[in-house]
PDB file of N, CA and C in Angstrom:
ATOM      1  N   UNK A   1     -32.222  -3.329  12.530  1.00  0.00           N
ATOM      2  CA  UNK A   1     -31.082  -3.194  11.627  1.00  0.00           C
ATOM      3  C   UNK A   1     -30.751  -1.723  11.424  1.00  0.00           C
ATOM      4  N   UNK A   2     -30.013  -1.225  12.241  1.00  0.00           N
ATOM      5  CA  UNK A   2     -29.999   0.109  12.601  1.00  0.00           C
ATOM      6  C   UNK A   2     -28.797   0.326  11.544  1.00  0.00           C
ATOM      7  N   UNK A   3     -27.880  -0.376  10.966  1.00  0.00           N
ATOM      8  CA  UNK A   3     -26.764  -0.077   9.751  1.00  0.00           C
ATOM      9  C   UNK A   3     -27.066  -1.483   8.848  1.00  0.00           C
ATOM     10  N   UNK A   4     -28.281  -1.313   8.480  1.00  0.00           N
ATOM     11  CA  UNK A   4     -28.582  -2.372   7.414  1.00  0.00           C
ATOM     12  C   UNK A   4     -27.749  -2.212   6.119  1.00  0.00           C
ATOM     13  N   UNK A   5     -27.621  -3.092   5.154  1.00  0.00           N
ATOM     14  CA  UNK A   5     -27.433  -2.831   3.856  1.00  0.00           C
ATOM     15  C   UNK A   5     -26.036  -2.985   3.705  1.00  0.00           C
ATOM     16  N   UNK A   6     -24.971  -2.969   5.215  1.00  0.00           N
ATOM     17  CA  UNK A   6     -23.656  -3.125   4.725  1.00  0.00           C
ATOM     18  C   UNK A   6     -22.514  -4.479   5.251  1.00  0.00           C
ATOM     19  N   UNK A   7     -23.451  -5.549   5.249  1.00  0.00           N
ATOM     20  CA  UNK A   7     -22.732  -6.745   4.982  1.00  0.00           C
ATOM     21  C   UNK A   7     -22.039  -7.065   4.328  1.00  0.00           C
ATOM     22  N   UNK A   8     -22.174  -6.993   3.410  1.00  0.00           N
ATOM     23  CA  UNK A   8     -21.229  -7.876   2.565  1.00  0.00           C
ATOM     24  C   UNK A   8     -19.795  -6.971   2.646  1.00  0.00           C
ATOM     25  N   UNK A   9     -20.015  -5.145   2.650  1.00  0.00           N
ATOM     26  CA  UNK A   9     -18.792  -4.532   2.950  1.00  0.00           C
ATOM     27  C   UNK A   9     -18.213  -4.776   4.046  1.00  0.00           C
ATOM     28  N   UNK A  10     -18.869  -5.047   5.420  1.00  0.00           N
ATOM     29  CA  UNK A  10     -18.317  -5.712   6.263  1.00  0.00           C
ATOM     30  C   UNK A  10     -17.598  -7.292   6.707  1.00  0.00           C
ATOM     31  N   UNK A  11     -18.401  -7.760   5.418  1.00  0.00           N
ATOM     32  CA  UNK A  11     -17.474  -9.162   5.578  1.00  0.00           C
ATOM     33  C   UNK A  11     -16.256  -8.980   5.006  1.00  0.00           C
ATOM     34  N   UNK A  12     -16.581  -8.068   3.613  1.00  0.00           N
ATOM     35  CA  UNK A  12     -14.728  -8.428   2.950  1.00  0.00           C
ATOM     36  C   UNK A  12     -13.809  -7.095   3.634  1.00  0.00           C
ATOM     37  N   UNK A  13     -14.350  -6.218   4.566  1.00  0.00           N
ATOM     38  CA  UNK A  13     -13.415  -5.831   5.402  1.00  0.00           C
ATOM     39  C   UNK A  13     -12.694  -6.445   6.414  1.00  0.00           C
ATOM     40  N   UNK A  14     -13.728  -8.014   7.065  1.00  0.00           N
ATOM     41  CA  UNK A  14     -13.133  -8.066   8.276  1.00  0.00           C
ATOM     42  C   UNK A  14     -12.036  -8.846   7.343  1.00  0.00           C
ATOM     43  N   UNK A  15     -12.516  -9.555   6.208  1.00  0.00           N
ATOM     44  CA  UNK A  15     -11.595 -10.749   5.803  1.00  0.00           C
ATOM     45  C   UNK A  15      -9.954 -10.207   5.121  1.00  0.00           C
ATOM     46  N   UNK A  16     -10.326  -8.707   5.009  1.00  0.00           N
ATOM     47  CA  UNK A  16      -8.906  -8.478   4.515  1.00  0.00           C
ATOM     48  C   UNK A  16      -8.310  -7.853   5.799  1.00  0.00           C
ATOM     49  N   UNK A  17      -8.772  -7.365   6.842  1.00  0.00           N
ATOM     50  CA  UNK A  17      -8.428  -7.091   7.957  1.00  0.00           C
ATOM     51  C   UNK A  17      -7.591  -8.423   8.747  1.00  0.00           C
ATOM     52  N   UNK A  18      -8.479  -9.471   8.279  1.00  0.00           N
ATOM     53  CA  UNK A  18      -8.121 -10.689   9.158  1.00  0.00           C
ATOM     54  C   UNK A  18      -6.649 -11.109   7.880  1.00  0.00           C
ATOM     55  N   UNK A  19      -6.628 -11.242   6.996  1.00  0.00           N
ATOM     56  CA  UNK A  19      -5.321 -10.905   6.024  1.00  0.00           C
ATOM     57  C   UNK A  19      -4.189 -10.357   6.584  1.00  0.00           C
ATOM     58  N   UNK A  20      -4.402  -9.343   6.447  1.00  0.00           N
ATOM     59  CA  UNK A  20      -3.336  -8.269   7.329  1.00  0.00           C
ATOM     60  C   UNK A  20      -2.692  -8.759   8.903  1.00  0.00           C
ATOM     61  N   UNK A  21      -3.534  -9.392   9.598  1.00  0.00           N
ATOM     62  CA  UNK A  21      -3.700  -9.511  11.260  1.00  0.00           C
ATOM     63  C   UNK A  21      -2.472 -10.789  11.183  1.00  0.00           C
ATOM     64  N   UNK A  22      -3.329 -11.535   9.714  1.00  0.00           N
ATOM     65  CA  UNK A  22      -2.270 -13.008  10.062  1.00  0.00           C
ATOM     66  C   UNK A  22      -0.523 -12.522   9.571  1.00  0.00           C
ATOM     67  N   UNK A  23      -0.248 -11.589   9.013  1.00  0.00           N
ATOM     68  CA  UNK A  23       0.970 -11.208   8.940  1.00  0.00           C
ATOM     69  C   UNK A  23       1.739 -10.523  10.272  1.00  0.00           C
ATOM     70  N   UNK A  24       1.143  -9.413  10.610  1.00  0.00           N
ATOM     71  CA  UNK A  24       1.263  -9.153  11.941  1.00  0.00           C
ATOM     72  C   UNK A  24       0.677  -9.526  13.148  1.00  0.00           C
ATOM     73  N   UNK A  25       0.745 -10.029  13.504  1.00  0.00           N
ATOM     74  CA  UNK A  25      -0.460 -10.725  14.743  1.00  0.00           C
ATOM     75  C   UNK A  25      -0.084  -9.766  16.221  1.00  0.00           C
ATOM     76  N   UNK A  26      -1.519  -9.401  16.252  1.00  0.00           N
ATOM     77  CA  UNK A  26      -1.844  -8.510  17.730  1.00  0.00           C
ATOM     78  C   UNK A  26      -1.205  -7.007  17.192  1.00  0.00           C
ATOM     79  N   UNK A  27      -1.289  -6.317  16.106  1.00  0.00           N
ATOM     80  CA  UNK A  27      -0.746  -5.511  15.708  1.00  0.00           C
ATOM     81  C   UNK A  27      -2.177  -4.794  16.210  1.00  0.00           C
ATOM     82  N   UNK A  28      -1.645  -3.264  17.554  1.00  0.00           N
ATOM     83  CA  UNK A  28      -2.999  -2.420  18.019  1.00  0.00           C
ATOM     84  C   UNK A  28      -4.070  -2.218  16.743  1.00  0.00           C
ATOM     85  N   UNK A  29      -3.702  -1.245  15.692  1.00  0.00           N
ATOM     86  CA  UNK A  29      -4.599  -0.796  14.849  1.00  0.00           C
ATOM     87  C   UNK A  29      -5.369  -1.779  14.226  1.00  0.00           C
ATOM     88  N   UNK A  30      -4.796  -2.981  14.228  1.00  0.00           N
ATOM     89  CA  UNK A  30      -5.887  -3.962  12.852  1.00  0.00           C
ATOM     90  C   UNK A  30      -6.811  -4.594  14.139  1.00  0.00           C
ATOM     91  N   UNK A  31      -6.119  -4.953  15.495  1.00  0.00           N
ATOM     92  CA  UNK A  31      -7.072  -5.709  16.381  1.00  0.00           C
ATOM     93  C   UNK A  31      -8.113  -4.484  16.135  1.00  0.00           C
ATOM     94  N   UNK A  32      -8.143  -2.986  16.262  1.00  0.00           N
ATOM     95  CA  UNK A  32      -8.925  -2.425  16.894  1.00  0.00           C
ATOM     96  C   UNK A  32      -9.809  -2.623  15.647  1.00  0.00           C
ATOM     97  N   UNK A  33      -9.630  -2.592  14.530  1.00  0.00           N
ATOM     98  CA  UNK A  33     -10.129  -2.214  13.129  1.00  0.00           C
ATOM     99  C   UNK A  33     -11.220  -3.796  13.003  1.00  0.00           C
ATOM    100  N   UNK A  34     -10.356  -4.676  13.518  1.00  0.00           N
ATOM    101  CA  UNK A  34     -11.276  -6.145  13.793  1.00  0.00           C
ATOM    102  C   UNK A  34     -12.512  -6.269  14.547  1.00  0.00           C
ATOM    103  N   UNK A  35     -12.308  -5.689  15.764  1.00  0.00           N
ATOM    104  CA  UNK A  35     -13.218  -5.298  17.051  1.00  0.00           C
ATOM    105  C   UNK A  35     -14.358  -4.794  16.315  1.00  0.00           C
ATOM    106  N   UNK A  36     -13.954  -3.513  15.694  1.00  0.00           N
ATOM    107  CA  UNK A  36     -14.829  -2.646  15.270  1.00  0.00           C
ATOM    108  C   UNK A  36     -15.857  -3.334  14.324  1.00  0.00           C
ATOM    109  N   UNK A  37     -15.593  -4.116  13.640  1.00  0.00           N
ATOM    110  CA  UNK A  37     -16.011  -4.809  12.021  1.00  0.00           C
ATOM    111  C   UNK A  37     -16.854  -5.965  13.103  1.00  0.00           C
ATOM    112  N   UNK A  38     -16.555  -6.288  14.060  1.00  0.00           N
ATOM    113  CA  UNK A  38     -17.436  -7.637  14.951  1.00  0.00           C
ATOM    114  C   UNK A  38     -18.522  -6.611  15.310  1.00  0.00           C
ATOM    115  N   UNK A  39     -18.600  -5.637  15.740  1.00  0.00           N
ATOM    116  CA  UNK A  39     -19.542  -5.300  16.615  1.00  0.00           C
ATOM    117  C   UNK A  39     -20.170  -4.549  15.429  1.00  0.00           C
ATOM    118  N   UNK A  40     -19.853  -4.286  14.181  1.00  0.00           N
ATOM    119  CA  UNK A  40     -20.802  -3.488  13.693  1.00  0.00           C
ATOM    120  C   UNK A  40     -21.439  -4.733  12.771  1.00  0.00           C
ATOM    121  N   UNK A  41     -21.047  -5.815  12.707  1.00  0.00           N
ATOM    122  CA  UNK A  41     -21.819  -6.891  11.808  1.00  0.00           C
ATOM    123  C   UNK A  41     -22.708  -7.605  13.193  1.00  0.00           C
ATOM    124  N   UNK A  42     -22.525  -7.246  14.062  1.00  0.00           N
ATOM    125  CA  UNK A  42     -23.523  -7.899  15.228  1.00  0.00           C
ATOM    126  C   UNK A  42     -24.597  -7.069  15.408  1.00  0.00           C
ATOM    127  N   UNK A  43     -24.171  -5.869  15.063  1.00  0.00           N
ATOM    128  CA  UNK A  43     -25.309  -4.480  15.148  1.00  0.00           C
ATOM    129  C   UNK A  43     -26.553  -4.661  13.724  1.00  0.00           C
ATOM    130  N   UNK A  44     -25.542  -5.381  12.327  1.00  0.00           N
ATOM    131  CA  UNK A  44     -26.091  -5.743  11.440  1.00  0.00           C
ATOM    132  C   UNK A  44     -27.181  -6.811  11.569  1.00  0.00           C
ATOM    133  N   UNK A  45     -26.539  -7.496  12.461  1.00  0.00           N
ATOM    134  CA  UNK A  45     -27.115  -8.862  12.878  1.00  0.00           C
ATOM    135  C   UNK A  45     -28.719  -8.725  13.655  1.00  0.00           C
ATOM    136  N   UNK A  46     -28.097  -8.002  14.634  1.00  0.00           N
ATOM    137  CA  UNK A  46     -29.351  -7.430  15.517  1.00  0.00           C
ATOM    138  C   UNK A  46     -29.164  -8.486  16.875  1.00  0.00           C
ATOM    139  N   UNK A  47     -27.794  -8.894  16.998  1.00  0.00           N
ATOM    140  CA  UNK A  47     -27.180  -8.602  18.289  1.00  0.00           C
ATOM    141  C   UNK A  47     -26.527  -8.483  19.246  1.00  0.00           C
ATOM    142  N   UNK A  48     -26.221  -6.813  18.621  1.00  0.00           N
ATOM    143  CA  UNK A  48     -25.914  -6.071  19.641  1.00  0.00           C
ATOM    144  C   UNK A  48     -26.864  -4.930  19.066  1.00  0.00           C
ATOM    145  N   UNK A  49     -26.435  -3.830  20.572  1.00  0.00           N
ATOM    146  CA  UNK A  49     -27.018  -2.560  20.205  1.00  0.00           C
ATOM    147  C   UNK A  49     -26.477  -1.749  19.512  1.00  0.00           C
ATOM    148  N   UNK A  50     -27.037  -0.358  19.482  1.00  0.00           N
ATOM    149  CA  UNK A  50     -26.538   0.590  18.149  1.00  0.00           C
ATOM    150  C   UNK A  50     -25.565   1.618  19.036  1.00  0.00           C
ATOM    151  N   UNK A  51     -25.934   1.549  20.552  1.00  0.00           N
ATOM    152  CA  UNK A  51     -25.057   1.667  21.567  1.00  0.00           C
ATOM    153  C   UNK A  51     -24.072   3.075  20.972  1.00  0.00           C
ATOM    154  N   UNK A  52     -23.397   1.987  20.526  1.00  0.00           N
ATOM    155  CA  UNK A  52     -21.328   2.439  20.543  1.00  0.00           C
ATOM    156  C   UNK A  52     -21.455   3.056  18.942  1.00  0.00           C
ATOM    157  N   UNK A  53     -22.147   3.348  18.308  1.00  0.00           N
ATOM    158  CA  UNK A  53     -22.188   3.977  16.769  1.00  0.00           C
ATOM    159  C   UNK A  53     -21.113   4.909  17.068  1.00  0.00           C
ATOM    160  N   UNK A  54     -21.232   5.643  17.725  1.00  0.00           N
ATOM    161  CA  UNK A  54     -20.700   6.911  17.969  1.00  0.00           C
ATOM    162  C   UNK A  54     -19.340   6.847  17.842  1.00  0.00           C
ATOM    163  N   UNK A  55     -18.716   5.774  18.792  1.00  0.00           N
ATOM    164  CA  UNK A  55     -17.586   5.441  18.600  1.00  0.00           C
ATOM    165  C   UNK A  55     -16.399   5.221  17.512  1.00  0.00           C
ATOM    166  N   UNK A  56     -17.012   4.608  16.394  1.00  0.00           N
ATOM    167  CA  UNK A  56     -16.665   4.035  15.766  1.00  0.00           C
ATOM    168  C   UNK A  56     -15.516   5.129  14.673  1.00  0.00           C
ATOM    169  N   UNK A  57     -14.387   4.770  14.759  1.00  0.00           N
ATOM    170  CA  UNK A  57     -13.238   5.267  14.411  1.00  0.00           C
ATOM    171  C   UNK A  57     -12.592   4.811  12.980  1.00  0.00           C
ATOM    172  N   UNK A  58     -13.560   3.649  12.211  1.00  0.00           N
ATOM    173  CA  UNK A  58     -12.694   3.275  11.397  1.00  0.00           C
ATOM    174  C   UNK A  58     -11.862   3.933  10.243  1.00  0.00           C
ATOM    175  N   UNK A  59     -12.745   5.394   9.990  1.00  0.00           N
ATOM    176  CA  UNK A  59     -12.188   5.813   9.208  1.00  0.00           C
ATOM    177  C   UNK A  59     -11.015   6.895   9.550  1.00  0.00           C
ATOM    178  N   UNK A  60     -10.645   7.104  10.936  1.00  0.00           N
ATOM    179  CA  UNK A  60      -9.300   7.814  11.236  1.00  0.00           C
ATOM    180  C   UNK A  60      -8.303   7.015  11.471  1.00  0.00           C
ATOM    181  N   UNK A  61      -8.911   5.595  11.420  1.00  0.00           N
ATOM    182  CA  UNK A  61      -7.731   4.235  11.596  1.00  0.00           C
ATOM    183  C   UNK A  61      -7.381   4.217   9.938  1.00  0.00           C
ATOM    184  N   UNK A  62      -8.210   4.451   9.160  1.00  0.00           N
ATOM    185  CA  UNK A  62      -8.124   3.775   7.785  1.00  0.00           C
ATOM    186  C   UNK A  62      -6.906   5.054   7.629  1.00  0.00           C
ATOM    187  N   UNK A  63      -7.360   6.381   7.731  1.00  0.00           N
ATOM    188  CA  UNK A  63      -6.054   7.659   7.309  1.00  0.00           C
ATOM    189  C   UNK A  63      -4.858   7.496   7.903  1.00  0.00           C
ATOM    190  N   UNK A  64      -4.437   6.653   9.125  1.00  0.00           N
ATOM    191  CA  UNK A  64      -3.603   7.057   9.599  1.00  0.00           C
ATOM    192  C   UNK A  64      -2.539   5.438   9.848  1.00  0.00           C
ATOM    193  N   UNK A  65      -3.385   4.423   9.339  1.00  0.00           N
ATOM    194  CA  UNK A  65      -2.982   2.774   9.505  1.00  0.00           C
ATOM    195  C   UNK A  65      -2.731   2.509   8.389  1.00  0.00           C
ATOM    196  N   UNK A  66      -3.926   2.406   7.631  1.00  0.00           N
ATOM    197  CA  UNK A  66      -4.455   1.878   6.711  1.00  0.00           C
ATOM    198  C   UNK A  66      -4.040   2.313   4.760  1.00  0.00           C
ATOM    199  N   UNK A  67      -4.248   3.878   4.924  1.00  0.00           N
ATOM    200  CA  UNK A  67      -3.655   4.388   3.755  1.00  0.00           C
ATOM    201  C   UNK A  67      -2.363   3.958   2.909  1.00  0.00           C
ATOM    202  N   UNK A  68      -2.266   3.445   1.900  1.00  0.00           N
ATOM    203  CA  UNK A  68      -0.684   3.488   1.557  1.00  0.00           C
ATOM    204  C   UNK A  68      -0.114   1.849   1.829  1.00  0.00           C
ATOM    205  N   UNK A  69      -0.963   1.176   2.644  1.00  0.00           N
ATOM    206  CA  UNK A  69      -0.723  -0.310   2.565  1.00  0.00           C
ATOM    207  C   UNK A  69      -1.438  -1.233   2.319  1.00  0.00           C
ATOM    208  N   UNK A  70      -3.117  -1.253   2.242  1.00  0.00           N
ATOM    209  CA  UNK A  70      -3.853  -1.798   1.739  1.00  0.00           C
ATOM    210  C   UNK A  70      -5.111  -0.640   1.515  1.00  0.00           C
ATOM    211  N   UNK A  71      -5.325  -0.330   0.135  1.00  0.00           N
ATOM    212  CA  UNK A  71      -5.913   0.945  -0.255  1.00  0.00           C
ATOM    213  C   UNK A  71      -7.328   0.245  -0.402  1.00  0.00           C
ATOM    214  N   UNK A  72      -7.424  -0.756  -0.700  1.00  0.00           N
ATOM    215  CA  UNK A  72      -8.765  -1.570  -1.076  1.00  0.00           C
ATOM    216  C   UNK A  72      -9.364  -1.251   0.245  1.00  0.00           C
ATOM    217  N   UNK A  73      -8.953  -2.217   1.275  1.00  0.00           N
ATOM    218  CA  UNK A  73      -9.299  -1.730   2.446  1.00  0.00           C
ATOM    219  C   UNK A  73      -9.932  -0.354   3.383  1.00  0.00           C
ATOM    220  N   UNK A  74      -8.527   0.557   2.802  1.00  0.00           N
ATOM    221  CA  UNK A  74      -9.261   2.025   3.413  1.00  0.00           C
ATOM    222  C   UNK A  74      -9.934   2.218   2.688  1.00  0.00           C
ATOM    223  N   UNK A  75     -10.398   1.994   1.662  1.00  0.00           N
ATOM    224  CA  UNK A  75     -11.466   2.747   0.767  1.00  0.00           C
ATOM    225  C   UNK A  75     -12.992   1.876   1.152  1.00  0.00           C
ATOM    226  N   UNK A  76     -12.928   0.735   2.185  1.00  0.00           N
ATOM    227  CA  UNK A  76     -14.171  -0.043   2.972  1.00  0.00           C
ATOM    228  C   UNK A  76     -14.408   0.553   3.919  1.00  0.00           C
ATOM    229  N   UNK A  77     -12.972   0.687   4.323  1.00  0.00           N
ATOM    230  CA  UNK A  77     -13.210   1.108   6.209  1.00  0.00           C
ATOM    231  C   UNK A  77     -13.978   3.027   5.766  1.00  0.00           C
ATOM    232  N   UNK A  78     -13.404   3.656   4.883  1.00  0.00           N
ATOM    233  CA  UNK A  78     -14.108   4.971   4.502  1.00  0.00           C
ATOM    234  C   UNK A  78     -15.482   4.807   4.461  1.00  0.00           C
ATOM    235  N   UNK A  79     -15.714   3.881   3.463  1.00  0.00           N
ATOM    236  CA  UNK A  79     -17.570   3.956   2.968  1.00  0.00           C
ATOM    237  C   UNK A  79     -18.244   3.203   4.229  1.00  0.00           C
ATOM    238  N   UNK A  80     -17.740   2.512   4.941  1.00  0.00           N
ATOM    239  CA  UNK A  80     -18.669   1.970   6.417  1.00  0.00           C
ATOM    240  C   UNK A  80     -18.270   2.857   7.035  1.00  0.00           C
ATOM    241  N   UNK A  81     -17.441   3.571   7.348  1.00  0.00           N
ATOM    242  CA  UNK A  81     -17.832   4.458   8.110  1.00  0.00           C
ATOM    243  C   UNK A  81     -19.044   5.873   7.914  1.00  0.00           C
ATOM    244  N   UNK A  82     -18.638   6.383   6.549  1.00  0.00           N
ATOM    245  CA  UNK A  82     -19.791   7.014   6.302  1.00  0.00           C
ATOM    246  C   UNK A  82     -21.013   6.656   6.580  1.00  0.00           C
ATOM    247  N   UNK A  83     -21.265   5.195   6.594  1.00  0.00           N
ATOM    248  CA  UNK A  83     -22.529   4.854   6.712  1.00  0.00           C
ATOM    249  C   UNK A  83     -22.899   5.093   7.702  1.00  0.00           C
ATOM    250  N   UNK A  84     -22.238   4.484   8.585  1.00  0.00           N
ATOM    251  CA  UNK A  84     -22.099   4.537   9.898  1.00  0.00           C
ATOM    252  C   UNK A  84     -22.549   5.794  10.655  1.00  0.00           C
ATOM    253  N   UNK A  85     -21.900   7.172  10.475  1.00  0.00           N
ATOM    254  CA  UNK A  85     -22.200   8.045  10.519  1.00  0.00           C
ATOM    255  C   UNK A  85     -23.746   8.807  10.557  1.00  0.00           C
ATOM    256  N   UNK A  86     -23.698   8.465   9.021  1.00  0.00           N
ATOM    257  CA  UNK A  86     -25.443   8.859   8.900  1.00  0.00           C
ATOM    258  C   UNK A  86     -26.157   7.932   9.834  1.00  0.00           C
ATOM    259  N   UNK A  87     -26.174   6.915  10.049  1.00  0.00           N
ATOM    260  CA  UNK A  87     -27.255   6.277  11.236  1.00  0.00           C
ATOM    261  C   UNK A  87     -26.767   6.799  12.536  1.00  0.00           C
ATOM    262  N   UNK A  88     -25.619   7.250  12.732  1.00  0.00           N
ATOM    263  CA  UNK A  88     -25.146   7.757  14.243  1.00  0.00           C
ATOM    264  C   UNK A  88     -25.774   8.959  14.438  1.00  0.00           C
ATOM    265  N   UNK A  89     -26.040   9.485  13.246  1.00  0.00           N
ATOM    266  CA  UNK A  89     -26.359  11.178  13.809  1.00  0.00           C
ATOM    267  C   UNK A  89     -27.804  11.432  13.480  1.00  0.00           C
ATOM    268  N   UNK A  90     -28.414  11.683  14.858  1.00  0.00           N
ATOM    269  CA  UNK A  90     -29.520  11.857  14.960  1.00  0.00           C
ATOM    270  C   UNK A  90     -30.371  12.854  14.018  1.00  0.00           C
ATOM    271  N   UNK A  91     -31.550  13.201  13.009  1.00  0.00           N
ATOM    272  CA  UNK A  91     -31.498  14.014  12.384  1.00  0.00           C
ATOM    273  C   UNK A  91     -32.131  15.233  13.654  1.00  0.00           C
ATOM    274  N   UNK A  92     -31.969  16.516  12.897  1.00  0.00           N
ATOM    275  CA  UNK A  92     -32.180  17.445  13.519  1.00  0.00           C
ATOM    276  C   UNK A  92     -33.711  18.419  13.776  1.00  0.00           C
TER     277      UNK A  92
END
């Protein structure tokens, strides 16, 4: 459980993500913001790998998608990503 502890923020992200998706459907930013929320609750899960941490963009999707239309939201996709972060970066 390499990003333990953030389930439950990841469920009510994907579920307001999945909110959003059913208004616009196949809209790039929320699929990607969806993607992202599967693979990091599978990482939660333990399976998948911790792999793609690195990757993970949600919080320049949340500034630049997300801000200004569902604030609840960016303010999830912010704090998982922080989390995110600290387990991505190796300490020194």
């Amino acid at each position: 459980m390499v990003i333990g502890g953030l389930e439950l923020e990841l469920a009510e992200a994907r579920q307001r993500c999945e909110t959003l998706l059913a208004g616009r459907p196949g809209f790039p930013p929320l699929v990607s913001i969806r993607n992202q929320l599967i693979y990091l609750q599978q990482v939660c899960a333990g399976t998948a790998g911790p792999e793609r941490l690195g990757e993970i963009i949600l919080g320049l999707l949340a500034v630049r998608e997300i801000e200004g239309w569902d604030d609840e939201l960016a303010d999830l996709l912010h704090s998982i990503q922080a989390a995110v972060n600290r387990r991505a970066t190796p300490l020194a």
